[in-house]
Every structure is written in C-alpha cells, then in structure tokens.
C-alpha atoms as a PDB file:
ATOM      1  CA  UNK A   1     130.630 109.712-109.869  1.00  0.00           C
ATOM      2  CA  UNK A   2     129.932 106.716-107.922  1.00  0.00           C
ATOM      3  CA  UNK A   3     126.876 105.026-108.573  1.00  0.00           C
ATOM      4  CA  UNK A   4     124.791 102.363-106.230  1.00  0.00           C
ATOM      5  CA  UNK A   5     124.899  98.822-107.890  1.00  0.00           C
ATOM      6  CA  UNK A   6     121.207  97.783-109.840  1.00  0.00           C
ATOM      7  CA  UNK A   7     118.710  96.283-107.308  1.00  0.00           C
ATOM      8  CA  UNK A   8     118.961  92.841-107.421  1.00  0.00           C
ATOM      9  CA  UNK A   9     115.782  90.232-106.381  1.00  0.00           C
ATOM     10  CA  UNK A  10     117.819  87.799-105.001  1.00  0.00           C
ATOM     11  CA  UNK A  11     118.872  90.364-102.392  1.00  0.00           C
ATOM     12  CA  UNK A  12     115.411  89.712-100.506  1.00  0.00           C
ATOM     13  CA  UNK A  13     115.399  86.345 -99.164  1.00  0.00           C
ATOM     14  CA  UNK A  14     115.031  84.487 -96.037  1.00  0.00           C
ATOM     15  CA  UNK A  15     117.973  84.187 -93.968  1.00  0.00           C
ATOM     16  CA  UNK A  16     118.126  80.755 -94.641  1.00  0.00           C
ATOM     17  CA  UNK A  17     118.357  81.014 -98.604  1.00  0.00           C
ATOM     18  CA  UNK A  18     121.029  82.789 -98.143  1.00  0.00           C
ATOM     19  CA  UNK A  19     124.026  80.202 -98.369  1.00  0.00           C
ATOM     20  CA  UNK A  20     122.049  78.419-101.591  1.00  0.00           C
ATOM     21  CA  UNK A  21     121.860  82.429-102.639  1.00  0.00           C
ATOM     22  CA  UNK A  22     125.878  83.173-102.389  1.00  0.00           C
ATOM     23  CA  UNK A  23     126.500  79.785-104.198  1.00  0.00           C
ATOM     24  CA  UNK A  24     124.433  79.860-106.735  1.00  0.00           C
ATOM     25  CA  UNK A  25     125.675  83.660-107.694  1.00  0.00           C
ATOM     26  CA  UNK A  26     129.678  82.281-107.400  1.00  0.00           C
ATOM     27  CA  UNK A  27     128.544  79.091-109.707  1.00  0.00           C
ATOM     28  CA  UNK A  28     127.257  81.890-112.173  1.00  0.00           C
ATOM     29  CA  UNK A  29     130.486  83.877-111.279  1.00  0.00           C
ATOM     30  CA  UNK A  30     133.338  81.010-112.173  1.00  0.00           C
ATOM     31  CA  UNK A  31     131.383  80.564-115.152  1.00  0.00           C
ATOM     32  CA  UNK A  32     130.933  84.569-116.088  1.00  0.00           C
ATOM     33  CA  UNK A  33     134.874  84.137-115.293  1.00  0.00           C
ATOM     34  CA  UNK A  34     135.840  81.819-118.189  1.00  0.00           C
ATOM     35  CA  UNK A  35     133.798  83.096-120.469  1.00  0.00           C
ATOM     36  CA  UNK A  36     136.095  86.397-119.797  1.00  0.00           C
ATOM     37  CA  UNK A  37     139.301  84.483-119.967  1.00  0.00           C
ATOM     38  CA  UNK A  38     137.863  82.759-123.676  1.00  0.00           C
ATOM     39  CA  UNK A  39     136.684  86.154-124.628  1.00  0.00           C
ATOM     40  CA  UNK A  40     140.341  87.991-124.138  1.00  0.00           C
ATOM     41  CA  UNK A  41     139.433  90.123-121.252  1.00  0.00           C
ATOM     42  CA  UNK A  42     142.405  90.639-118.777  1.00  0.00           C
ATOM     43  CA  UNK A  43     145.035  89.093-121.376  1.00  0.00           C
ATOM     44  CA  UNK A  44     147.601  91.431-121.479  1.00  0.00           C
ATOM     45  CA  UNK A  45     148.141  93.394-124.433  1.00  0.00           C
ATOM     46  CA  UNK A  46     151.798  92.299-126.456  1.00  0.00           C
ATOM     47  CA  UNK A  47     154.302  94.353-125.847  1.00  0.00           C
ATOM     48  CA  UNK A  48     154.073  95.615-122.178  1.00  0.00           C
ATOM     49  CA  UNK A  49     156.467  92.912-120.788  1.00  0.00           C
ATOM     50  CA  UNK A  50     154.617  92.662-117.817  1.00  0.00           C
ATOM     51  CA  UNK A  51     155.448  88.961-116.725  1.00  0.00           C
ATOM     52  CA  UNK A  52     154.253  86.541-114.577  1.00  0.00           C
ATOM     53  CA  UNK A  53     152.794  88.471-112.066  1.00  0.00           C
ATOM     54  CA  UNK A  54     151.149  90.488-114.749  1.00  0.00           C
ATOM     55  CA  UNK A  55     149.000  87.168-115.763  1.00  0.00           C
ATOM     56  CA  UNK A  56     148.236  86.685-111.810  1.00  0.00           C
ATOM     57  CA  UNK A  57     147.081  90.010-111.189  1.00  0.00           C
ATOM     58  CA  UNK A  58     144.688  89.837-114.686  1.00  0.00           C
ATOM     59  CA  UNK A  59     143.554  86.778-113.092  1.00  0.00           C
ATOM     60  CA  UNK A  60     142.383  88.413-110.073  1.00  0.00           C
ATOM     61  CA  UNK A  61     140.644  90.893-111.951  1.00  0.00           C
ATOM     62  CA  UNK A  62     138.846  88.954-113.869  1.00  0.00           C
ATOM     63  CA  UNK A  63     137.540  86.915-110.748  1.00  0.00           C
ATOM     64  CA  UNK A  64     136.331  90.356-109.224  1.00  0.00           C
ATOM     65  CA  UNK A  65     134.902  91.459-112.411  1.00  0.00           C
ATOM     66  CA  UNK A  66     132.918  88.196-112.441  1.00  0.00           C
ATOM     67  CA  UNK A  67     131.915  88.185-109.310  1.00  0.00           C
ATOM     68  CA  UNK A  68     130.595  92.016-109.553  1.00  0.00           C
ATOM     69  CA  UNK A  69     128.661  90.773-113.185  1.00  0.00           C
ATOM     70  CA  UNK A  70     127.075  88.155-111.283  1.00  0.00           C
ATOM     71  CA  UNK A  71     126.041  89.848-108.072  1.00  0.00           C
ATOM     72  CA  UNK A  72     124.305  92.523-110.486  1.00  0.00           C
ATOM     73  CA  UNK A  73     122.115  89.858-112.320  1.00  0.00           C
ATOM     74  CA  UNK A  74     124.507  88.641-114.546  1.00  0.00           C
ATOM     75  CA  UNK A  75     122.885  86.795-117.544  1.00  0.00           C
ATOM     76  CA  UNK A  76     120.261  85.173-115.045  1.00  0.00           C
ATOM     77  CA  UNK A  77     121.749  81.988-114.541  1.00  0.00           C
ATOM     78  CA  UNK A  78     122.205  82.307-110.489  1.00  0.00           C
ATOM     79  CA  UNK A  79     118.235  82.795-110.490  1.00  0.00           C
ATOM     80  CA  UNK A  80     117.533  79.616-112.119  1.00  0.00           C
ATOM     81  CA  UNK A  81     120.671  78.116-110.338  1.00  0.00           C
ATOM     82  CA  UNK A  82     119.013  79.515-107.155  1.00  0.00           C
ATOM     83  CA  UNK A  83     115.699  78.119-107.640  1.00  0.00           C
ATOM     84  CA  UNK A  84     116.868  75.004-108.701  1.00  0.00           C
ATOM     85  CA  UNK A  85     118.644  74.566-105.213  1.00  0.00           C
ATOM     86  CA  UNK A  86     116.078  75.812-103.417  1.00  0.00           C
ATOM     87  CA  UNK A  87     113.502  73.240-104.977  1.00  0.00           C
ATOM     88  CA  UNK A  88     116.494  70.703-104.344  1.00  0.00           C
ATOM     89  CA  UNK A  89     116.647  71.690-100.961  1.00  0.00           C
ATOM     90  CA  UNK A  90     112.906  72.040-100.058  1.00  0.00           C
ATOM     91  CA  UNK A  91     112.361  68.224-100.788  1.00  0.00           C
END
C-alpha cells in the first residue's frame, strides 16, 4: 500500500524561500547520508561478491534514502538550517 509522505512545514513558504528551503534540506541530507554510511546502512553484507558496482549502487541508495529522511523532517536540522539562512538572508 502506498502511503502519502508526512506533511512537512517547510512545504509552505514563499516562493522566494524556496532555494534557501531545498538547500538547507540537502545540507541536512549529506549529513543524514554519512551518518548512514558510519552507521552500516547500504554496506554490503560479506559474502555476496557483489563488486565494485555493488558499493556504487549502495551509494546511490543511501543518497536517496537521505534525501527522502530529510524531505520528511528528518531530525529537524533543515528547520533550524532554514531559519538560520533566512535570518542570514533577511539582513
């Protein structure tokens, strides 16, 4: 069953938060990312011989599992990343 994603109140925002928006949610995705990588997620399990292009295609995943974290509120840190831009930016 597919299921819509959790509303998210970033979504809302003037047009021109937007681009301070999308950055601040891929900041909070690279680091959702290595925190991933550290915690063993997409590392192959021994055994299954699956190469190099086994460790590129984990790495993919993990950047799309990121991203999707982050875009669904993530641990919060694209908010205050957000509104620390935006406070940035309104000066």
């Amino acid at each position: 069953m597919i299921t819509s994603p959790p509303s998210n109140p970033l979504a809302e925002l003037p047009a021109r938060d937007g681009p301070l928006r999308d950055a601040a949610v891929r900041l909070e995705a690279g680091f959702l990312k290595e925190m991933l990588a550290a915690a063993g997620l997409g590392r192959p399990p021994g055994g299954l011989g699956g190469g190099a292009g086994e460790d590129q295609f984990a790495s993919f995943l993990l950047d799309a599992q990121a991203l999707r974290l982050a875009q669904a509120g993530g641990i919060g840190l694209a908010e205050s990343l957000f509104e620390a831009l935006k406070a940035r930016d309104a000066t």
